[in-house]
Each structure stands twice: as structure tokens, then as C-alpha cells.
PDB file of N, CA and C in Angstrom:
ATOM      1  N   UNK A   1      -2.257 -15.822  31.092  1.00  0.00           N
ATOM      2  CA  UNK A   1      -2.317 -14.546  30.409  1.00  0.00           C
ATOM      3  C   UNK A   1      -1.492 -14.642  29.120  1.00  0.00           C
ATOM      4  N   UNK A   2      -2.253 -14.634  27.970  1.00  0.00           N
ATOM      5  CA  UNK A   2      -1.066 -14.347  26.363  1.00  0.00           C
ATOM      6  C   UNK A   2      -1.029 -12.612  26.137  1.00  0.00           C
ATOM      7  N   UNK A   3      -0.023 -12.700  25.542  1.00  0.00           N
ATOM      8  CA  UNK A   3       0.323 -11.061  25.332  1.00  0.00           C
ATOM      9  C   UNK A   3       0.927 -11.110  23.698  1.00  0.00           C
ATOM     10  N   UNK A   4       0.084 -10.492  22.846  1.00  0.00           N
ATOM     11  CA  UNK A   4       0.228 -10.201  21.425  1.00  0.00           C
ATOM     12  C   UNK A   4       1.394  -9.180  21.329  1.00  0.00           C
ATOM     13  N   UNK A   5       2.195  -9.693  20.555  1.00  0.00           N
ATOM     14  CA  UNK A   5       2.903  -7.991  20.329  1.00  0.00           C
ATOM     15  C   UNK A   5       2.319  -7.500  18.540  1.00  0.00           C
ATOM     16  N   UNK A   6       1.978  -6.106  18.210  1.00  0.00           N
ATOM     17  CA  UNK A   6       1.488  -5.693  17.546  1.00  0.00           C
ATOM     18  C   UNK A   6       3.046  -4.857  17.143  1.00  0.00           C
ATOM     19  N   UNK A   7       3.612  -4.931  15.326  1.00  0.00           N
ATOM     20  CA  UNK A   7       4.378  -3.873  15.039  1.00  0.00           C
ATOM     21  C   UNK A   7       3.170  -3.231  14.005  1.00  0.00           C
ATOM     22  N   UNK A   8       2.648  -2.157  13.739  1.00  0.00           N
ATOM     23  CA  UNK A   8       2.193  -1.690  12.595  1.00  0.00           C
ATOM     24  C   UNK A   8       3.292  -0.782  11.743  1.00  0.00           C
ATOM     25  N   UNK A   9       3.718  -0.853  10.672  1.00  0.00           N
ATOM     26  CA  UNK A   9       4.501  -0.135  10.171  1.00  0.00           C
ATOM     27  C   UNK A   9       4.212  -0.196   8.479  1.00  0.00           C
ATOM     28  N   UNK A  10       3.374   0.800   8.095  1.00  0.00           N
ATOM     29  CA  UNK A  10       3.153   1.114   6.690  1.00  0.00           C
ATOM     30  C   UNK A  10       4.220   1.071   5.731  1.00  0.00           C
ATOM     31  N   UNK A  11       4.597   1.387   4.562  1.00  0.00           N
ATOM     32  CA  UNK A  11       5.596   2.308   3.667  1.00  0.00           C
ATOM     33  C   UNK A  11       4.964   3.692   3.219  1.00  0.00           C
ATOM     34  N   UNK A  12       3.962   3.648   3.282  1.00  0.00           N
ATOM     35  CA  UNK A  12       3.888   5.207   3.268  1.00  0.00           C
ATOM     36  C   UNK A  12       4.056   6.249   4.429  1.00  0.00           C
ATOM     37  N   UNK A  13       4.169   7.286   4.265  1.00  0.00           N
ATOM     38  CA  UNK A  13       4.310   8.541   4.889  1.00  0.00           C
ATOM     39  C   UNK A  13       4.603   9.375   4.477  1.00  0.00           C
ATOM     40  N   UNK A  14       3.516  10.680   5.045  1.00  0.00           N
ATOM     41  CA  UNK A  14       3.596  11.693   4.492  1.00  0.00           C
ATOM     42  C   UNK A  14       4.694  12.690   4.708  1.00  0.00           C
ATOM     43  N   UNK A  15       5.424  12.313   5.854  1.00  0.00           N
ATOM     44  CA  UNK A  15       6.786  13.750   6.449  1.00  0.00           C
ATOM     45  C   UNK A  15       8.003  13.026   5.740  1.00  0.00           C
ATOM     46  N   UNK A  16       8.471  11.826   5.761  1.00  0.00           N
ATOM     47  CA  UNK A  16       9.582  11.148   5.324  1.00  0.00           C
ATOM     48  C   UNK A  16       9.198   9.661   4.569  1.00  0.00           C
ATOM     49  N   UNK A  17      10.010   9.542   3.590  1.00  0.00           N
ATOM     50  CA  UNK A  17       9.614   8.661   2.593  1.00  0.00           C
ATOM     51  C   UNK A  17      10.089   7.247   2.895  1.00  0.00           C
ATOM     52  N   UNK A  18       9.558   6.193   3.227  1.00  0.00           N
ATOM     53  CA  UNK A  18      10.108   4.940   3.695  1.00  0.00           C
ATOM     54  C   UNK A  18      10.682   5.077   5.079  1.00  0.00           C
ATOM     55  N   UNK A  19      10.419   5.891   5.621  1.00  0.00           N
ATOM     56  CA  UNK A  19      10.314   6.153   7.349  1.00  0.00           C
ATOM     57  C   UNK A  19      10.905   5.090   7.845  1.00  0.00           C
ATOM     58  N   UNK A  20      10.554   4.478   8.089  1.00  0.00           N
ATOM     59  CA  UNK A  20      10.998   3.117   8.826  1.00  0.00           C
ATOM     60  C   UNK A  20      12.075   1.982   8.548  1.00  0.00           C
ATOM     61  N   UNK A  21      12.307   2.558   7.328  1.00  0.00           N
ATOM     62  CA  UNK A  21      13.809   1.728   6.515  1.00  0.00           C
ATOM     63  C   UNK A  21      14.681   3.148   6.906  1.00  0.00           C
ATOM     64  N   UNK A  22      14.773   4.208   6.900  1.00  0.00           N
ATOM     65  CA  UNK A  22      15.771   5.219   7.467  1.00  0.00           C
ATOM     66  C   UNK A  22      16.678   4.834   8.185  1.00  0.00           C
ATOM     67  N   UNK A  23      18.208   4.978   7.896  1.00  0.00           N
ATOM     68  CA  UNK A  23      19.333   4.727   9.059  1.00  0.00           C
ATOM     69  C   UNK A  23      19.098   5.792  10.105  1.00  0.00           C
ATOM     70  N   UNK A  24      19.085   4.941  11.332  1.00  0.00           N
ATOM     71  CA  UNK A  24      19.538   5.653  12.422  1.00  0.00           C
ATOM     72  C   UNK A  24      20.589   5.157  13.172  1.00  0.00           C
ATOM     73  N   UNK A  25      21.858   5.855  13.448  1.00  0.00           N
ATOM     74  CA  UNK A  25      22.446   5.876  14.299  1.00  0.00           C
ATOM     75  C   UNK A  25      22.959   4.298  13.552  1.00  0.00           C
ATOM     76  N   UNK A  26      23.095   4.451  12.373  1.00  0.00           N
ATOM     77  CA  UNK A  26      23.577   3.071  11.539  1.00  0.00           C
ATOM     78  C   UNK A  26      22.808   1.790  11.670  1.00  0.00           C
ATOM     79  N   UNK A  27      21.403   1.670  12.397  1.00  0.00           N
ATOM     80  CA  UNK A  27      20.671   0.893  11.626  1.00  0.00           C
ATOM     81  C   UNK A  27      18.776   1.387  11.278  1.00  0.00           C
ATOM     82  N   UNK A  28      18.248   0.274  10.410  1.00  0.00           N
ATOM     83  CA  UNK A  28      16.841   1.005  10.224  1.00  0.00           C
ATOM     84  C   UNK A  28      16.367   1.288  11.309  1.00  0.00           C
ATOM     85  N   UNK A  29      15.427   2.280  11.255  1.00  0.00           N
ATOM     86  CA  UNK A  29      14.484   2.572  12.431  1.00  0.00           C
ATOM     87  C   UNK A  29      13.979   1.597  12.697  1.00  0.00           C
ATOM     88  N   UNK A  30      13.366   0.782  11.866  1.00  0.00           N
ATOM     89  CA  UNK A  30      12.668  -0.681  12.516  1.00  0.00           C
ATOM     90  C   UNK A  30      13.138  -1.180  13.390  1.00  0.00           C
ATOM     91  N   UNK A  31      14.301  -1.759  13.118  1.00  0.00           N
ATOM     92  CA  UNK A  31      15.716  -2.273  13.717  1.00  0.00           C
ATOM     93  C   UNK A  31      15.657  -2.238  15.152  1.00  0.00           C
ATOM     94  N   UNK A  32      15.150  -1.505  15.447  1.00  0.00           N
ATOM     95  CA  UNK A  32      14.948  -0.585  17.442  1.00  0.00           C
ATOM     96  C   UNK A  32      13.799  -1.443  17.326  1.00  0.00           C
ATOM     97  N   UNK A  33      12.694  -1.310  16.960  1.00  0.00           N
ATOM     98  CA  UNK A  33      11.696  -2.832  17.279  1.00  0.00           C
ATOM     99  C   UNK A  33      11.815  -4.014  17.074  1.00  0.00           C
ATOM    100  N   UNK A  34      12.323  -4.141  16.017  1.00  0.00           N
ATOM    101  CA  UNK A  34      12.595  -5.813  15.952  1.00  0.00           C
ATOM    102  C   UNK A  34      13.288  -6.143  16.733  1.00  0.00           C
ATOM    103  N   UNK A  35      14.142  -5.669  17.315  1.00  0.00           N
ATOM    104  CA  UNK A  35      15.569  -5.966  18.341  1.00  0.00           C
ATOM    105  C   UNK A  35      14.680  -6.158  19.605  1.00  0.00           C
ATOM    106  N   UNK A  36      14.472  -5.122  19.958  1.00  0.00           N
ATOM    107  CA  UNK A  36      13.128  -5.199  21.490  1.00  0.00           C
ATOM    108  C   UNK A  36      11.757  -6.699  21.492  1.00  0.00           C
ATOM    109  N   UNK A  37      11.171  -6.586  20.439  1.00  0.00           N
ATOM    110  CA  UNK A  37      10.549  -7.404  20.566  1.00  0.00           C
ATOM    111  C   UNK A  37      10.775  -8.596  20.562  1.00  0.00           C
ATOM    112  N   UNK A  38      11.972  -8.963  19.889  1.00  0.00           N
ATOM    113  CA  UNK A  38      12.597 -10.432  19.824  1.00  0.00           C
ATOM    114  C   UNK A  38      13.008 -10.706  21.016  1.00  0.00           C
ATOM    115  N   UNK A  39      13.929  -9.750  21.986  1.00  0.00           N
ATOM    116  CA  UNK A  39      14.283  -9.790  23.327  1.00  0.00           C
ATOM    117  C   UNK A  39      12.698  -9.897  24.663  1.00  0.00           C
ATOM    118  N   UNK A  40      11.747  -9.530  23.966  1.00  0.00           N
ATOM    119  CA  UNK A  40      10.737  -9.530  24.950  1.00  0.00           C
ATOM    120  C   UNK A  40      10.214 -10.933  25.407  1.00  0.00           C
ATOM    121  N   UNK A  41      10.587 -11.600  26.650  1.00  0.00           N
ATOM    122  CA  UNK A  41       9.862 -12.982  26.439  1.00  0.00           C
ATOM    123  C   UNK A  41       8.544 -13.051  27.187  1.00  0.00           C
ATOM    124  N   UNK A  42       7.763 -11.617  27.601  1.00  0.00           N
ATOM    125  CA  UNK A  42       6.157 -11.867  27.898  1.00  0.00           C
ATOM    126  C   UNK A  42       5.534 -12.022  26.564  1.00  0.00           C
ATOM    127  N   UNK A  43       6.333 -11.957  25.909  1.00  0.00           N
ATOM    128  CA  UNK A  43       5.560 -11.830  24.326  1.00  0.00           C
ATOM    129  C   UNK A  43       4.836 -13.176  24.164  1.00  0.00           C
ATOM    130  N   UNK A  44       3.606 -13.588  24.020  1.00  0.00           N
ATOM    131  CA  UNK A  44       3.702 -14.710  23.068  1.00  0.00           C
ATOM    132  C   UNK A  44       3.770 -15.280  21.489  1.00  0.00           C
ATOM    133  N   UNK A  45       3.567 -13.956  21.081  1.00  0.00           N
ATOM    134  CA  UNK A  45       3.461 -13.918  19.682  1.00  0.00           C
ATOM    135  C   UNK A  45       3.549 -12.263  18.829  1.00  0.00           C
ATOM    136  N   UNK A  46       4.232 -12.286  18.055  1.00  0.00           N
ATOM    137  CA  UNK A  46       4.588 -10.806  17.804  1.00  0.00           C
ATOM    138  C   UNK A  46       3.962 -10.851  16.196  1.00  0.00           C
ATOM    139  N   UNK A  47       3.647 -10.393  15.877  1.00  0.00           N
ATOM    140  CA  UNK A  47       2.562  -9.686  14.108  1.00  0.00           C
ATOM    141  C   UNK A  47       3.120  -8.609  13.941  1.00  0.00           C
ATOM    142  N   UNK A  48       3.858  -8.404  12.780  1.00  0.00           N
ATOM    143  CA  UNK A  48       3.729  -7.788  11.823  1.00  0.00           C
ATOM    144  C   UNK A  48       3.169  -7.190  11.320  1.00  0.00           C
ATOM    145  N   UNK A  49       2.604  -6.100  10.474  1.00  0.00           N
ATOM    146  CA  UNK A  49       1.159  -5.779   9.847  1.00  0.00           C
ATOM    147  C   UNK A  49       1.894  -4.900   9.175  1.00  0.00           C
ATOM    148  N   UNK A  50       1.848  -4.961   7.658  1.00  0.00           N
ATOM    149  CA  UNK A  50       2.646  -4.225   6.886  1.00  0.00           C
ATOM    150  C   UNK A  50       2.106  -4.271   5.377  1.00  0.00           C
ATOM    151  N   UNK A  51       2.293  -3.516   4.354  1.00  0.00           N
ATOM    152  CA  UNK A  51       1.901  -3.343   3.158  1.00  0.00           C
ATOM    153  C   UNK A  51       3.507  -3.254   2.571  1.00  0.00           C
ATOM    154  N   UNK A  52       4.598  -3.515   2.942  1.00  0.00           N
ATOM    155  CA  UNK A  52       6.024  -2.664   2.640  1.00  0.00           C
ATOM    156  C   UNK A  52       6.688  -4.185   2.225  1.00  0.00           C
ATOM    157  N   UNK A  53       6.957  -4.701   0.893  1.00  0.00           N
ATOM    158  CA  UNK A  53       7.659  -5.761   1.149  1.00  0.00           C
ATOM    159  C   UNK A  53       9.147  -5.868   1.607  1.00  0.00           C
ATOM    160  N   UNK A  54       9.513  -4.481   1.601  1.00  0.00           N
ATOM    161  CA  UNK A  54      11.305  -4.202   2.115  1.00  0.00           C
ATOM    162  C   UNK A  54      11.137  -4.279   3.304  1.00  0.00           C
ATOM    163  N   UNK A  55      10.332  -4.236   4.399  1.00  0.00           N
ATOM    164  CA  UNK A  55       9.771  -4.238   5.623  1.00  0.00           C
ATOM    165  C   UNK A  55       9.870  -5.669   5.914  1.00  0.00           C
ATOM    166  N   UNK A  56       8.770  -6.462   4.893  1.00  0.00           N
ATOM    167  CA  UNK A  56       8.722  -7.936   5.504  1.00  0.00           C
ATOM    168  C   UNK A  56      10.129  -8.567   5.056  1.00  0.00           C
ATOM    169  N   UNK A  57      10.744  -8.399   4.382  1.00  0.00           N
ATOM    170  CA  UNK A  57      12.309  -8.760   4.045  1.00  0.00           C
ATOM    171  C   UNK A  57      13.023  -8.527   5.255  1.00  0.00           C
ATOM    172  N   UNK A  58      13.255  -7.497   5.840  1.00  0.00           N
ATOM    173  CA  UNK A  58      13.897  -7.001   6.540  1.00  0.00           C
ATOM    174  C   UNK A  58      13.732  -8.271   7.779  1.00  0.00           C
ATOM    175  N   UNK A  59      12.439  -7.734   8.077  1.00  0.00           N
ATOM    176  CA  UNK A  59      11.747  -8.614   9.695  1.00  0.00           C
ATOM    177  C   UNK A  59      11.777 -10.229   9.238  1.00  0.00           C
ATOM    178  N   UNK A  60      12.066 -11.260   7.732  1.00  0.00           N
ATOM    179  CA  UNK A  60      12.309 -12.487   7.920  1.00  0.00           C
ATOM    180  C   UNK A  60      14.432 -12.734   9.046  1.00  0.00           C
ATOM    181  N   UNK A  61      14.706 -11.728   9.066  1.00  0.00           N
ATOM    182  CA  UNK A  61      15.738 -11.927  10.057  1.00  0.00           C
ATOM    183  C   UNK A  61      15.338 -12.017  11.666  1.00  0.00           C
ATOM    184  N   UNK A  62      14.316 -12.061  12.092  1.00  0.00           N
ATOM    185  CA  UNK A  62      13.658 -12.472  12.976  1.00  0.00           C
ATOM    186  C   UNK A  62      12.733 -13.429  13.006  1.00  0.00           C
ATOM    187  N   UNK A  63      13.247 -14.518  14.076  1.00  0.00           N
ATOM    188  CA  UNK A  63      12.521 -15.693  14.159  1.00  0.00           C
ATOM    189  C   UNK A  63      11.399 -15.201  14.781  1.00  0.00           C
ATOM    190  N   UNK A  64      11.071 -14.400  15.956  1.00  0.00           N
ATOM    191  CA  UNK A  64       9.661 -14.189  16.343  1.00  0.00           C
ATOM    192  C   UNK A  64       8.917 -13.194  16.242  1.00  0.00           C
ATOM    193  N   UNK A  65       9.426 -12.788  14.997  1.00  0.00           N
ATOM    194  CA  UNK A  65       8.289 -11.865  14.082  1.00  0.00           C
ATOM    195  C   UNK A  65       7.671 -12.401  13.037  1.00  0.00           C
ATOM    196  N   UNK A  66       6.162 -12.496  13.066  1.00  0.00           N
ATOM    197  CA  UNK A  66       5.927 -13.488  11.828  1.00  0.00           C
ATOM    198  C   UNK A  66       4.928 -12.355  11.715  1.00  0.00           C
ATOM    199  N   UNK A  67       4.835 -12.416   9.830  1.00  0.00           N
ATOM    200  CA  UNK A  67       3.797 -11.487   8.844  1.00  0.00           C
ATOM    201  C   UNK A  67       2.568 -12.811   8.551  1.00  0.00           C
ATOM    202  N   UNK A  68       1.281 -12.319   8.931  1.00  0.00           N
ATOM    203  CA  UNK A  68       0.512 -13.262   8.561  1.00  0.00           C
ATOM    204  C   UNK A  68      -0.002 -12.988   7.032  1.00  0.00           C
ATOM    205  N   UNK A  69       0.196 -11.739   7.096  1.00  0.00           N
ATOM    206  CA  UNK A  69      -0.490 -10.972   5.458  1.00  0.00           C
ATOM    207  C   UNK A  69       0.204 -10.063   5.707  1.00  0.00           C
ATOM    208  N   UNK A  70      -0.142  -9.214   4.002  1.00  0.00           N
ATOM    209  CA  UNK A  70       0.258  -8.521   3.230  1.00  0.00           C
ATOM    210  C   UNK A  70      -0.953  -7.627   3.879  1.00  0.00           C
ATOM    211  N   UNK A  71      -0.742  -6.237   4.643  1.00  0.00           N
ATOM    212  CA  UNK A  71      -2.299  -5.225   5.383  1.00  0.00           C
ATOM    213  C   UNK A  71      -2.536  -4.884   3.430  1.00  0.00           C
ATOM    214  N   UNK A  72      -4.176  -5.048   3.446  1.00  0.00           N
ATOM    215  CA  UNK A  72      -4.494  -4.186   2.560  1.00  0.00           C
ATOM    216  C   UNK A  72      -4.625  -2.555   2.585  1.00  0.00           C
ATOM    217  N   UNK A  73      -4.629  -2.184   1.284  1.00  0.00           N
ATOM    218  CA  UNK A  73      -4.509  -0.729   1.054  1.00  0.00           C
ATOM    219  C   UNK A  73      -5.503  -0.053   1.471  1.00  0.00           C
ATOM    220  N   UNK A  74      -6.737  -0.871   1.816  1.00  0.00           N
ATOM    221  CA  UNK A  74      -7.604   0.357   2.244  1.00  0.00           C
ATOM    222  C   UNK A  74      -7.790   0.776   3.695  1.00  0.00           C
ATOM    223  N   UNK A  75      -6.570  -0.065   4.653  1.00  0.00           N
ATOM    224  CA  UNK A  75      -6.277   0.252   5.979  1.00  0.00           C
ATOM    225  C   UNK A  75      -4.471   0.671   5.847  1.00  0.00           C
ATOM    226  N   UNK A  76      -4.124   1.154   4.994  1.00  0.00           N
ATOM    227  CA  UNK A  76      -2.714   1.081   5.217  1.00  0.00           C
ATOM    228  C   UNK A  76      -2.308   2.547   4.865  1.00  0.00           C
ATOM    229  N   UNK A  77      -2.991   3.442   4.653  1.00  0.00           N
ATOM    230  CA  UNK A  77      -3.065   5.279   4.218  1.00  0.00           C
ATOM    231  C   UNK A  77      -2.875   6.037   5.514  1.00  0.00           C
ATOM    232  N   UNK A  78      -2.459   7.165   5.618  1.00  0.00           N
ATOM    233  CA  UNK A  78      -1.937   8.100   6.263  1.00  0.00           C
ATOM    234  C   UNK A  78      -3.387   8.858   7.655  1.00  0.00           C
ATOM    235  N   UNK A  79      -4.442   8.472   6.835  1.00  0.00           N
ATOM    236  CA  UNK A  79      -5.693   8.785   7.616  1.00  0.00           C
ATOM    237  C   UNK A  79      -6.358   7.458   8.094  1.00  0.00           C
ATOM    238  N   UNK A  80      -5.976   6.381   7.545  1.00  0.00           N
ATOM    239  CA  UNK A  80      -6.277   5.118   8.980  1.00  0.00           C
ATOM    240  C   UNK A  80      -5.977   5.170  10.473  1.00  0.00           C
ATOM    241  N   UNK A  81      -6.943   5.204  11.370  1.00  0.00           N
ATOM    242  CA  UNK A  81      -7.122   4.995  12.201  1.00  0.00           C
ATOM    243  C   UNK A  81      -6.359   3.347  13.073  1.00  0.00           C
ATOM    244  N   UNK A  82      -5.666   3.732  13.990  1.00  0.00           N
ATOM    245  CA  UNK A  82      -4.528   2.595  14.997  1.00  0.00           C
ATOM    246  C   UNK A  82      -5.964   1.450  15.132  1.00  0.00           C
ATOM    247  N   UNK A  83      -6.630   1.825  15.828  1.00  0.00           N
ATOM    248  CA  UNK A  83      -8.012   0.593  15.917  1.00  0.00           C
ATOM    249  C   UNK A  83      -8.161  -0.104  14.974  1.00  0.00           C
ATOM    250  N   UNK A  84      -8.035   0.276  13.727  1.00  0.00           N
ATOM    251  CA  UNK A  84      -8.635  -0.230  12.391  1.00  0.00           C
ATOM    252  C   UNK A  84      -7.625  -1.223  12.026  1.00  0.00           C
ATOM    253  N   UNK A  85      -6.372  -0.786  12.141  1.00  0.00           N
ATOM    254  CA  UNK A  85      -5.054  -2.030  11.979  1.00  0.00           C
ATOM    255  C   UNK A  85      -5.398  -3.289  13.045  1.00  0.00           C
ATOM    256  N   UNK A  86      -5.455  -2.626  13.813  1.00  0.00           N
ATOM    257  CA  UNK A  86      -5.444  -3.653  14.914  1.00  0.00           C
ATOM    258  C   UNK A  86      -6.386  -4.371  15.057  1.00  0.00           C
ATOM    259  N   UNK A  87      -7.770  -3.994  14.623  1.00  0.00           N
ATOM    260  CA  UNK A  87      -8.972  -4.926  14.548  1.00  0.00           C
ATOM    261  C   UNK A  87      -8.996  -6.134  13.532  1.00  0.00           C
ATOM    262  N   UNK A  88      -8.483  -5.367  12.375  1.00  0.00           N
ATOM    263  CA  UNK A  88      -7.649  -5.958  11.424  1.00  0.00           C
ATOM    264  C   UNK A  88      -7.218  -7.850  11.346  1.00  0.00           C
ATOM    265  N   UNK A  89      -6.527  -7.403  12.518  1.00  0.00           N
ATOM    266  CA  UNK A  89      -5.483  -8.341  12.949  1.00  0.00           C
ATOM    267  C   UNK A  89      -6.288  -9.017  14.087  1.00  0.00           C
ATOM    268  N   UNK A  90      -6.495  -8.695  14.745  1.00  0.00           N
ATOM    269  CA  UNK A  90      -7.492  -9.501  15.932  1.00  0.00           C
ATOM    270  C   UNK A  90      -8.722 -10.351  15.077  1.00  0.00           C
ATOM    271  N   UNK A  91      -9.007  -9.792  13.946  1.00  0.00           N
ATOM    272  CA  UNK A  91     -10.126 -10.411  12.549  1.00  0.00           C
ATOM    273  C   UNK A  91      -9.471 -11.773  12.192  1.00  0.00           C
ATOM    274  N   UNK A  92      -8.118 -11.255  12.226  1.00  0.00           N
ATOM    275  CA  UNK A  92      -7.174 -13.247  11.912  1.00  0.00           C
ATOM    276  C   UNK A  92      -7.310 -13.802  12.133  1.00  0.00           C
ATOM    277  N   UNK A  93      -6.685 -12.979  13.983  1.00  0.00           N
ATOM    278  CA  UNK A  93      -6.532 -13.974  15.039  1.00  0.00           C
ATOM    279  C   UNK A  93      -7.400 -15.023  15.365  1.00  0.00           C
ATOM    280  N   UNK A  94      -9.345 -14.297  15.080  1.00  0.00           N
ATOM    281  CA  UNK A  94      -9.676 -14.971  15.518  1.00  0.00           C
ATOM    282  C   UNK A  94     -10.094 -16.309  14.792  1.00  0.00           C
ATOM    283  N   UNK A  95      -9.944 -15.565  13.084  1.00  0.00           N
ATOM    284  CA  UNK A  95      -9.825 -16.774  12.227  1.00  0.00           C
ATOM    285  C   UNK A  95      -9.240 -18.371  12.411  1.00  0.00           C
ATOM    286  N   UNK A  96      -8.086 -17.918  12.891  1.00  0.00           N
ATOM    287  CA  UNK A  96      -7.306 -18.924  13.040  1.00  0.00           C
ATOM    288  C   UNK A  96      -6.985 -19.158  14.663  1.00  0.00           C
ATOM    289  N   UNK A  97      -8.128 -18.952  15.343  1.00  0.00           N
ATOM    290  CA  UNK A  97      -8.546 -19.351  16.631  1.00  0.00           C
ATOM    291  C   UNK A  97      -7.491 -19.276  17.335  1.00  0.00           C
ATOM    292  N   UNK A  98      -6.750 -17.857  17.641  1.00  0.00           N
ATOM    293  CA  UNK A  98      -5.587 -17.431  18.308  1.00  0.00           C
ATOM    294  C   UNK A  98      -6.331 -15.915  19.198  1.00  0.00           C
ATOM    295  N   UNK A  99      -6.583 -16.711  20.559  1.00  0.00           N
ATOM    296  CA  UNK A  99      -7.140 -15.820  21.612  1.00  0.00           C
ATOM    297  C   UNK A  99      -5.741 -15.323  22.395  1.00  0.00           C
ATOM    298  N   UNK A 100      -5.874 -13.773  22.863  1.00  0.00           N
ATOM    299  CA  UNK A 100      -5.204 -13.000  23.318  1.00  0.00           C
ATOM    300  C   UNK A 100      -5.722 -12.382  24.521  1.00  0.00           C
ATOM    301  N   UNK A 101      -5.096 -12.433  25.678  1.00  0.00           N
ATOM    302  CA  UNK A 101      -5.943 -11.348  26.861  1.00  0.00           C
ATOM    303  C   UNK A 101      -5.707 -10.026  26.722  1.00  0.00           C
ATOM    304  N   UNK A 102      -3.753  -9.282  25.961  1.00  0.00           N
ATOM    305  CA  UNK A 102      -3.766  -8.478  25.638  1.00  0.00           C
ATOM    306  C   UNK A 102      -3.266  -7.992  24.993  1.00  0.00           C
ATOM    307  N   UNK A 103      -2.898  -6.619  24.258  1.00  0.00           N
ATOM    308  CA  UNK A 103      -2.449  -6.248  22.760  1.00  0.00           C
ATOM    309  C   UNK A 103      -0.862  -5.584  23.178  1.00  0.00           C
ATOM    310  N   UNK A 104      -0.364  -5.512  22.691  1.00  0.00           N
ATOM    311  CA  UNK A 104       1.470  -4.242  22.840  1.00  0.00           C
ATOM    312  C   UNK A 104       1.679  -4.135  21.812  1.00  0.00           C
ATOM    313  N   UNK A 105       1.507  -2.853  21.513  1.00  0.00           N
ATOM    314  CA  UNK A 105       1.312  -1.923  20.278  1.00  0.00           C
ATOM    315  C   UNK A 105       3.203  -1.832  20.373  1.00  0.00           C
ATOM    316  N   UNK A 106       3.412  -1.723  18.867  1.00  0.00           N
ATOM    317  CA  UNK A 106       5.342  -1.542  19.168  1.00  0.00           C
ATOM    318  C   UNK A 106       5.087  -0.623  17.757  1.00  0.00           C
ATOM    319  N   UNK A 107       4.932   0.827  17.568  1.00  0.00           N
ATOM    320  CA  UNK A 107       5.102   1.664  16.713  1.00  0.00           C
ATOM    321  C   UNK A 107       6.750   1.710  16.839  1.00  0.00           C
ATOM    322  N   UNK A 108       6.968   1.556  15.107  1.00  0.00           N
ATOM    323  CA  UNK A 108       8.877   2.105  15.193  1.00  0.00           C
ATOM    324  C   UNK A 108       9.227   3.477  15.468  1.00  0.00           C
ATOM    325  N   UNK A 109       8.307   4.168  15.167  1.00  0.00           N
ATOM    326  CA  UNK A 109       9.004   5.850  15.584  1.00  0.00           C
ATOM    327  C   UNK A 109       8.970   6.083  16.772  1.00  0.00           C
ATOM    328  N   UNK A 110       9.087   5.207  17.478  1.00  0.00           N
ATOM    329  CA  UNK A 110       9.602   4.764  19.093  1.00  0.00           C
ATOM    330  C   UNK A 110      10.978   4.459  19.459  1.00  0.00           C
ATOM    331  N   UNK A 111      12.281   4.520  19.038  1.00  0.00           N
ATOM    332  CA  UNK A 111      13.086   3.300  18.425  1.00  0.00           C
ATOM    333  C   UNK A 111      13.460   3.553  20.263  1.00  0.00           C
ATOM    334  N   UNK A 112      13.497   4.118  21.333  1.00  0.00           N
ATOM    335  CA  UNK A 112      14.597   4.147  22.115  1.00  0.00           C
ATOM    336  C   UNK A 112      13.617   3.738  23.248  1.00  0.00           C
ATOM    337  N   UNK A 113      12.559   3.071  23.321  1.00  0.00           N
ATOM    338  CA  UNK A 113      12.500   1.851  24.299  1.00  0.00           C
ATOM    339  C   UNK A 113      13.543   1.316  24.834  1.00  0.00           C
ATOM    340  N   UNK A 114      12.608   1.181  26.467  1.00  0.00           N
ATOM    341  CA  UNK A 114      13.915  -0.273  27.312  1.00  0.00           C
ATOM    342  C   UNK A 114      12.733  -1.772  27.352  1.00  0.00           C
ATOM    343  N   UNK A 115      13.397  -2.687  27.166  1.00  0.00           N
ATOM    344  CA  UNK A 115      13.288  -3.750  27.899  1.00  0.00           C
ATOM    345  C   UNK A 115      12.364  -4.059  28.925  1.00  0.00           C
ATOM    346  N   UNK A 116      13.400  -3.166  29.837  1.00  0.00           N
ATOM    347  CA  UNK A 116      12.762  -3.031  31.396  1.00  0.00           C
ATOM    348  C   UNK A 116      11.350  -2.352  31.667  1.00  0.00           C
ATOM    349  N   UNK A 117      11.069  -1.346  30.798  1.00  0.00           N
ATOM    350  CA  UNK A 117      10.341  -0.163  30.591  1.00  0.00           C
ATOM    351  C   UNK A 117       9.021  -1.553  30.169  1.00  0.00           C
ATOM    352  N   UNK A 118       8.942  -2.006  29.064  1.00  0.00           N
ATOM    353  CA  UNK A 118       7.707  -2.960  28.674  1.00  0.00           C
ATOM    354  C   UNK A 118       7.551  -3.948  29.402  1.00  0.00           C
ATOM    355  N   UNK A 119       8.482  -4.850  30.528  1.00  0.00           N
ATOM    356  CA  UNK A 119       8.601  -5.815  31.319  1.00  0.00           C
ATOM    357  C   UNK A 119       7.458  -4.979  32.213  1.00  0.00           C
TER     358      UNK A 119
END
């Protein structure tokens, strides 16, 4: 069984501006996913999917978060649809002949995940 981990995290948004670079509780909101997913070892592979280069800066401090691309703009807007990222990315995968049995979506405006909770 392989298990993808999926972060999608835009720079846009419409309620708060750079959402996901926001301090919380003294670090970015991201910060709560990257931390989790690096700790996850059902993971076999964790993606990125981002249009934000302060985003992919951020996440090169993680060894097992890798950005395969830069998401284009015409999936990266406030009215894109979660399927559409993610098909997206499964479009790579299969490019580069990387089969998955299943997906783990890791949205950051999640930040207070356990561990135990995704195990």
C-alpha cells in the first residue's frame, strides 16, 4: 500500500491575505503541516502544490516535502475546485510513473492535527 500526502496551499485568499504564512501561536500556519507530515512515516511521499514562492521557501526546510511545480494560475483561484488540484497532481504522478493506492489531503487551516489521529 503507498500513501501520497497532498499539502494544497495557494497565496491567495479571499478572508486573510497570505493565510498560510500568518503567525500562529509564534509559528506559520503552514508550520502545523509541515511539522505533521514530516513526522508521518505511512507517508510515502508528500507534494506540495503551490503557486506561493514564500511557501516553497518556507517548505525547502523540509526534507520530505518536495514541490514538483510551480500549480498554475488557472487551478490556483479562490473558486477552484479540491479535485481539480489534486487531479492536477495525480496528472504528474502519472507522468513520471509514480502509482499511489491512496491520497491524504493535509489542508493548513487545519494546523491542530494529531499524529495519532492520521496514523
Amino acid at each position: 500500500m503507498k500513501i501520497l500526502g497532498v499539502i494544497p496551499a495557494r497565496k491567495g485568499s479571499k478572508g486573510i491575505k497570505a493565510k498560510n504564512l500568518k503567525t500562529l501561536a509564534g509559528r506559520p500556519l503552514i508550520d502545523y503541516t509541515f511539522q505533521l507530515v514530516a513526522s508521518l512515516q505511512i507517508l510515502d511521499r508528500v507534494y506540495l502544490t503551490t503557486d506561493d514562492d514564500a511557501i516553497i521557501k518556507f517548505a525547502s526546510q523540509y526534507d520530505r516535502i518536495d514541490v514538483p511545480f510551480i500549480r498554475p494560475a488557472d487551478i490556483s483561484n479562490d473558486e477552484t475546485p479540491m479535485h481539480e488540484v489534486v487531479s492536477h497532481l495525480i496528472t504528474y504522478c502519472d507522468e513520471i510513473d509514480e502509482q499511489y493506492d491512496y491520497i491524504a489531503l493535509f489542508q493548513p487551516t487545519t494546523p491542530f492535527r494529531k499524529r495519532q489521529e492520521i496514523e
